[in-house]
C-alpha atoms as a PDB file:
ATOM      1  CA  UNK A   1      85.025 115.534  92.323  1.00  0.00           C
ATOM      2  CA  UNK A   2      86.909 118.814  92.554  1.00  0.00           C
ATOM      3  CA  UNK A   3      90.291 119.096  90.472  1.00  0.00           C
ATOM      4  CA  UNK A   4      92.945 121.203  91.704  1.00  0.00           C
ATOM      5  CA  UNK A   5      93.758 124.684  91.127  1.00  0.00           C
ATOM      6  CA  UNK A   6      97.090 123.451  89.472  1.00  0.00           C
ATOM      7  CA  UNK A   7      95.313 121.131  87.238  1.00  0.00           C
ATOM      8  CA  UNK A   8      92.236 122.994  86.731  1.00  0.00           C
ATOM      9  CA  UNK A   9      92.789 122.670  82.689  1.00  0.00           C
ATOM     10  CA  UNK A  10      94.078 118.762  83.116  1.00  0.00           C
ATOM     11  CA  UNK A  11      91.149 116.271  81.800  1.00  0.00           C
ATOM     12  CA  UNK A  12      91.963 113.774  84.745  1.00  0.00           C
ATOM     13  CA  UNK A  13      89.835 114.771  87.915  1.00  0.00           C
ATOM     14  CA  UNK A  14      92.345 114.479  91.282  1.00  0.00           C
ATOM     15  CA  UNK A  15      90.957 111.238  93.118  1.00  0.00           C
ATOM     16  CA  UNK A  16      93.254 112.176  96.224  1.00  0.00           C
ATOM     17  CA  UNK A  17      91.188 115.511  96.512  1.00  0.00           C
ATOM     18  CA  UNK A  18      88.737 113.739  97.838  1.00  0.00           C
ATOM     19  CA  UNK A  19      90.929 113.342 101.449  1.00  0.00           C
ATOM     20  CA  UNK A  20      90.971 117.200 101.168  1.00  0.00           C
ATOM     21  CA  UNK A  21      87.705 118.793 102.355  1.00  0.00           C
ATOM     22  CA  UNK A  22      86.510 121.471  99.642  1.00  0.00           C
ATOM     23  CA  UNK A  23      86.289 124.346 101.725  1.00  0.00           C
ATOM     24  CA  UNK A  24      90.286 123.585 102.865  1.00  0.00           C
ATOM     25  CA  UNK A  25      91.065 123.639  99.359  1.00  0.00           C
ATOM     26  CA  UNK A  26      89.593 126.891  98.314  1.00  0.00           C
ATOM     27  CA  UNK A  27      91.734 128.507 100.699  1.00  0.00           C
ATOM     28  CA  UNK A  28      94.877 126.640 100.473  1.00  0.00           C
ATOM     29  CA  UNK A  29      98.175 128.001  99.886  1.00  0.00           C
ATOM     30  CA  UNK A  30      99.242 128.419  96.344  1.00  0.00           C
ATOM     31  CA  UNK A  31     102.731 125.658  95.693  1.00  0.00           C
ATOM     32  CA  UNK A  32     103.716 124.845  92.602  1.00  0.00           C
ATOM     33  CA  UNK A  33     103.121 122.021  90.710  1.00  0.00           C
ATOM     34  CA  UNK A  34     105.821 120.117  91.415  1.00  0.00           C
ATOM     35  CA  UNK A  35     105.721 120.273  94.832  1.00  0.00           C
ATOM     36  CA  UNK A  36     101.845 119.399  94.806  1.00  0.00           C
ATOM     37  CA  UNK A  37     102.836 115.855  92.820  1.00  0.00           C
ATOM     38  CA  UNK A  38     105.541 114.994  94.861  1.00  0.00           C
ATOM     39  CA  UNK A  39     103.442 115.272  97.585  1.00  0.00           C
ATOM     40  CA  UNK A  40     100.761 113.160  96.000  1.00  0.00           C
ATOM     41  CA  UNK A  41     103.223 110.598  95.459  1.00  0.00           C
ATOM     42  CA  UNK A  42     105.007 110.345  98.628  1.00  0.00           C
ATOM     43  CA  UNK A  43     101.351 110.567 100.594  1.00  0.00           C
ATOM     44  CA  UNK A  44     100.450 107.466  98.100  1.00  0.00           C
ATOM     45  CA  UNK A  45     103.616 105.556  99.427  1.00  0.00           C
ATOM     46  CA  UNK A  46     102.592 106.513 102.866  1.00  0.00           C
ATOM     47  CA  UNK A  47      98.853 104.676 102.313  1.00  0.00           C
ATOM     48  CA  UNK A  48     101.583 101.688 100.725  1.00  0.00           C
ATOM     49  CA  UNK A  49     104.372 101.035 103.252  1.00  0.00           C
ATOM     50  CA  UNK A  50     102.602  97.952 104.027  1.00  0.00           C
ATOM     51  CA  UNK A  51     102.370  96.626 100.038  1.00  0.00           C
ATOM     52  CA  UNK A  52     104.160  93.495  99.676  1.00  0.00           C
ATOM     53  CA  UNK A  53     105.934  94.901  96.727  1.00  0.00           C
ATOM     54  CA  UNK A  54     107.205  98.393  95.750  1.00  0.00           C
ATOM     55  CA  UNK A  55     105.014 100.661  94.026  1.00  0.00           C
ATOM     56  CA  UNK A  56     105.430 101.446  90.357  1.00  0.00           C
ATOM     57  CA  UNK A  57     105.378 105.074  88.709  1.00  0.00           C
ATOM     58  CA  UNK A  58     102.220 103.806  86.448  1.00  0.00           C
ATOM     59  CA  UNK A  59     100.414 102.899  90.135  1.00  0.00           C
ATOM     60  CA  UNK A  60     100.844 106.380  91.983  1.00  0.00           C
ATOM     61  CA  UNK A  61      99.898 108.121  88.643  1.00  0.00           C
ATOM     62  CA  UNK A  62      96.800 106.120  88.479  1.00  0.00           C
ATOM     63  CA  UNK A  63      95.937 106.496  91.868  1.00  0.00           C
ATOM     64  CA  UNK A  64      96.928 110.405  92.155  1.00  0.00           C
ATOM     65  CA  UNK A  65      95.990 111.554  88.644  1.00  0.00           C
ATOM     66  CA  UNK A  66      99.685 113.093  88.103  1.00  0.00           C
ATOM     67  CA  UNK A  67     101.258 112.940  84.699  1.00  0.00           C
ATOM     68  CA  UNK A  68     103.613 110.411  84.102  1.00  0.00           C
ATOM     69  CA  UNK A  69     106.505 112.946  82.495  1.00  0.00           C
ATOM     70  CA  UNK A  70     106.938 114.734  85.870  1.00  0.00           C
ATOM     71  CA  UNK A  71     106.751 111.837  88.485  1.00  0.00           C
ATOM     72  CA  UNK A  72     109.997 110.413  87.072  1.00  0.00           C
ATOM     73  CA  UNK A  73     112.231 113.723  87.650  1.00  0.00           C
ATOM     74  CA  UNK A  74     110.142 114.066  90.708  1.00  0.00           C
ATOM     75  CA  UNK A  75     110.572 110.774  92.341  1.00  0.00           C
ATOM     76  CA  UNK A  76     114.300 111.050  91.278  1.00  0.00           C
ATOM     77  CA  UNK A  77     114.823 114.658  93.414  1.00  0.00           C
ATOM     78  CA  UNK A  78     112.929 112.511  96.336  1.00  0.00           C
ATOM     79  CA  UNK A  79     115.440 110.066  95.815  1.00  0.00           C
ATOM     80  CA  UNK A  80     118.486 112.498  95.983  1.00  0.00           C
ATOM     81  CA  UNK A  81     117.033 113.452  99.147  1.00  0.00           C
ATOM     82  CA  UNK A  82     116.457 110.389 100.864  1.00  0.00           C
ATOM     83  CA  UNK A  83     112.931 110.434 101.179  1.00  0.00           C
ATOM     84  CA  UNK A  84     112.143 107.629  98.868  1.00  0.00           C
ATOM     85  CA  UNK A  85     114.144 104.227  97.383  1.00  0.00           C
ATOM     86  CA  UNK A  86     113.862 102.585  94.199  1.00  0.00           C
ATOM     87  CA  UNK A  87     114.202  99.022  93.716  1.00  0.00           C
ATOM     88  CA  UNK A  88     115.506  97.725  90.352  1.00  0.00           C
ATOM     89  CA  UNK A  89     114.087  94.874  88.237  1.00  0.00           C
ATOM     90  CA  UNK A  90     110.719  93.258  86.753  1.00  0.00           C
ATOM     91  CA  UNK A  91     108.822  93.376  90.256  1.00  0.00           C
ATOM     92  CA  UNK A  92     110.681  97.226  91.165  1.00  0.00           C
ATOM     93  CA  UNK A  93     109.539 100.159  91.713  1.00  0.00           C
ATOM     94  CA  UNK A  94     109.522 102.537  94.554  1.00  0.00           C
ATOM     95  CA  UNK A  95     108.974 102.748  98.603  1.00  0.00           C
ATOM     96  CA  UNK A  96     109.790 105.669 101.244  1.00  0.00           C
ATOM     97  CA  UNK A  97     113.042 105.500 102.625  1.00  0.00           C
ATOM     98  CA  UNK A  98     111.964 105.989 105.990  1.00  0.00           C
ATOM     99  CA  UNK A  99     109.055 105.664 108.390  1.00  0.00           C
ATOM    100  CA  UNK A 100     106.107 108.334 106.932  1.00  0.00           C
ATOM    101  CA  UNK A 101     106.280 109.393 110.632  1.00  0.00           C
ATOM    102  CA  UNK A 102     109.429 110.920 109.690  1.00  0.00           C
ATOM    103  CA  UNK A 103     108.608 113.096 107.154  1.00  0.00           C
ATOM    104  CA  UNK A 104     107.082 115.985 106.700  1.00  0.00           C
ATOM    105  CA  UNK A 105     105.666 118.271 103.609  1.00  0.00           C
ATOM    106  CA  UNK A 106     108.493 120.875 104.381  1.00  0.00           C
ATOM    107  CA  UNK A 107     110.875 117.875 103.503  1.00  0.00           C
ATOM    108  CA  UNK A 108     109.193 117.610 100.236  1.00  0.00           C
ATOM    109  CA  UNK A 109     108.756 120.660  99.271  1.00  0.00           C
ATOM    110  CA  UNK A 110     112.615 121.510  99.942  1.00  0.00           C
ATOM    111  CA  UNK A 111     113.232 118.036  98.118  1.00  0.00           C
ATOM    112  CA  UNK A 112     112.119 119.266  95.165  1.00  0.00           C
ATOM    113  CA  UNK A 113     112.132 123.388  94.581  1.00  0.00           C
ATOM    114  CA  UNK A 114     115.344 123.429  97.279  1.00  0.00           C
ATOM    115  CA  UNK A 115     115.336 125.025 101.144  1.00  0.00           C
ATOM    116  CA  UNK A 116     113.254 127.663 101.235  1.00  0.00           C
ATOM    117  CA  UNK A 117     115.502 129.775 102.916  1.00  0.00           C
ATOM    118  CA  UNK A 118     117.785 129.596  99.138  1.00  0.00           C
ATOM    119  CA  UNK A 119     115.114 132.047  97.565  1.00  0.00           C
ATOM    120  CA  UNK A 120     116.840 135.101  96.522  1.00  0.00           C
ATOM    121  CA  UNK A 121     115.604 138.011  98.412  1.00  0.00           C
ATOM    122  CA  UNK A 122     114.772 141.304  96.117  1.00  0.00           C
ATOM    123  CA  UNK A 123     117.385 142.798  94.090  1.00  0.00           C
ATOM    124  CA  UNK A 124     116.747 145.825  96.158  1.00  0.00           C
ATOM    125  CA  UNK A 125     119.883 147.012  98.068  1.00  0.00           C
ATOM    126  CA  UNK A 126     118.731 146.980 102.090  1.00  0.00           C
ATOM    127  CA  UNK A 127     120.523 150.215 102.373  1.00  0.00           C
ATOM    128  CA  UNK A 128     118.163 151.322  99.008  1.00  0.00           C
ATOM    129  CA  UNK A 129     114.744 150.241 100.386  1.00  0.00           C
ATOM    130  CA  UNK A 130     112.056 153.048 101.376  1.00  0.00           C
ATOM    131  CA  UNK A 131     110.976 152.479 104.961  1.00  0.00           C
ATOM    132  CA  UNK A 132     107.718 150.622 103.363  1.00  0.00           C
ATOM    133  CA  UNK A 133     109.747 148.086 101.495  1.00  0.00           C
ATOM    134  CA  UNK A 134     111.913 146.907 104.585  1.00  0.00           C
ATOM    135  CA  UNK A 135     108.481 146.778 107.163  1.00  0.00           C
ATOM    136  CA  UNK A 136     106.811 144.062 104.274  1.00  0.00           C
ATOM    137  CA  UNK A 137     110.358 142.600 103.690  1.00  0.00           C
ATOM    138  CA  UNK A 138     109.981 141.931 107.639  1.00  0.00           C
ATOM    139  CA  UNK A 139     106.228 140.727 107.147  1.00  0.00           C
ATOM    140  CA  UNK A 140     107.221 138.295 104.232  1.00  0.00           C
ATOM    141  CA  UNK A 141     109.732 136.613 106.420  1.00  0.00           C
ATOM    142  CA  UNK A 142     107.451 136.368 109.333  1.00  0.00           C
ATOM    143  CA  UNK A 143     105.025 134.774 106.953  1.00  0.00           C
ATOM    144  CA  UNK A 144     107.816 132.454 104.970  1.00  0.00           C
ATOM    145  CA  UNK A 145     108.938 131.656 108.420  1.00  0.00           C
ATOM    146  CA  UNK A 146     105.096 130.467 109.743  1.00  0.00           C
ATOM    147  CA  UNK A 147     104.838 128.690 106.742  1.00  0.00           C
ATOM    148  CA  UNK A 148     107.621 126.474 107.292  1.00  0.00           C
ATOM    149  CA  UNK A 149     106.973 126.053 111.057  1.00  0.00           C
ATOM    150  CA  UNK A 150     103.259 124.724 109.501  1.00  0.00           C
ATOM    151  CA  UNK A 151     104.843 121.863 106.749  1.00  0.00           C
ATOM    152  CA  UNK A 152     107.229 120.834 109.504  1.00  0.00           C
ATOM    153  CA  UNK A 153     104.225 119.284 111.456  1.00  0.00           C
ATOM    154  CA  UNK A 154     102.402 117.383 108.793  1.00  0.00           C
ATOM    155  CA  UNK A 155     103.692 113.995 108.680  1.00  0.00           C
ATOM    156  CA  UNK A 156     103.473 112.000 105.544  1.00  0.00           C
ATOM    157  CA  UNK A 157     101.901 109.519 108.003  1.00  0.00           C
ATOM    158  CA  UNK A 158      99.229 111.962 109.457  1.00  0.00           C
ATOM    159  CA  UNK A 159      98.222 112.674 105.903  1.00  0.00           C
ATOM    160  CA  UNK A 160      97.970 109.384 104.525  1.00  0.00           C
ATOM    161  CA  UNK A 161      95.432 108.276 107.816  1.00  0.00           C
ATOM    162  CA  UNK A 162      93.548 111.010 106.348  1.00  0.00           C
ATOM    163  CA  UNK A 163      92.742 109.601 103.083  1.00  0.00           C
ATOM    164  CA  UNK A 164      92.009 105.909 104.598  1.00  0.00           C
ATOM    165  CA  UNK A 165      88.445 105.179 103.564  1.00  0.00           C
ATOM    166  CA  UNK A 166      86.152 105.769 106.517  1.00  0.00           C
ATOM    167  CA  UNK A 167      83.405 103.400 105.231  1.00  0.00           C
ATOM    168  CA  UNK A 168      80.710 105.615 105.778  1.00  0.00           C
ATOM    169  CA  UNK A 169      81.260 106.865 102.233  1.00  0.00           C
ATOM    170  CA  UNK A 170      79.647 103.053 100.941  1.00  0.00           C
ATOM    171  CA  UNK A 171      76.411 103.290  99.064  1.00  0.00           C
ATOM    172  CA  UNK A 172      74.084 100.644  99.485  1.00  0.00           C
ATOM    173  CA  UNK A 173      71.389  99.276  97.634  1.00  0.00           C
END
C-alpha cells in the first residue's frame, strides 16, 4: 500500500490511498497537509452519514491513518465553517453538517488554509514588474483559477462512492 507524498516519512501506511489509483497519485497536485487530512476526514464522514451514531476523532484516525494532534484543530476549522457538527457526550462525536452532495474539496480546502483568492500576491509593485513577471502573474491566475473550477466539482459524496469496496478485491481460498 502506497503512503502519501505528505506522509512519506509517517510509519502508518494511508489505508484510504487505496480509493486513489497509483498512477493518479503520482501526478497529483501538491496541498498541504492539512488540507489532505481534512479531506480524509470529511470523505470518512461521507462513507458514515448513514452510522447510527456520530463518529469519533479515534475512528477517522484509525480508518484514515491521520495523526490524532491535527484532526482536532482540523475538525474544529470544519466546524467554524459549517461543514461538519459535533455532538457532545459519552456516545458524541462528529457528523457532516450537510448532505456530502453539498460539498466539495474547494470547501475544504478554503475551510481550513482560508479562500484561495486571500493569498497575497508578490510583493512586486504591478507598475515594477518586467514584462515576463506580469505574462506568468497572468498564467498563475489562469492556473489558480482552473484549479478551483476543478475542487468545486468533487463532491464529498462522489468521493466517498469511490472508496466503497467493489468486492472484486475479496480473496478466496
Amino acid at each position: 500500500m502506497r503512503t502519501s507524498g505528505l506522509a512519506a516519512g509517517a510509519a502508518q501506511p494511508r489505508p484510504s490511498a487505496a480509493c486513489i489509483h497509483a498512477d493518479e497519485r503520482d501526478s497529483a497536485m501538491r496541498l498541504s497537509a492539512k488540507t489532505e487530512y481534512a479531506a480524509l476526514a470529511a470523505v470518512e464522514l461521507a462513507r458514515r452519514t448513514d452510522a447510527p451514531a456520530p463518529v469519533r476523532i479515534r475512528e477517522i484516525c484509525a480508518a484514515q491513518g491521520v495523526p490524532p494532534r491535527f484532526l482536532v484543530h482540523i475538525l474544529l476549522q470544519l466546524k467554524a465553517a459549517g461543514i461538519v457538527a459535533s455532538i457532545r457526550g459519552a456516545a458524541g462525536g462528529y457528523r457532516l453538517a450537510k448532505p456530502a452532495e453539498e460539498v466539495t474539496l474547494h470547501d475544504i480546502r478554503d475551510a481550513v488554509e482560508g479562500p484561495a483568492d486571500a493569498v497575497a500576491p508578490l510583493s512586486v509593485d504591478m507598475g515594477k514588474k518586467s514584462r515576463t513577471a506580469a505574462v506568468l502573474a497572468v498564467a498563475w491566475e489562469k492556473a489558480a483559477d482552473a484549479e478551483a473550477e476543478a475542487l468545486a466539482e468533487i463532491t464529498l459524496a462522489s468521493l466517498a462512492a469511490r472508496c466503497k469496496p467493489t468486492g472484486d478485491s475479496m480473496y478466496y481460498i
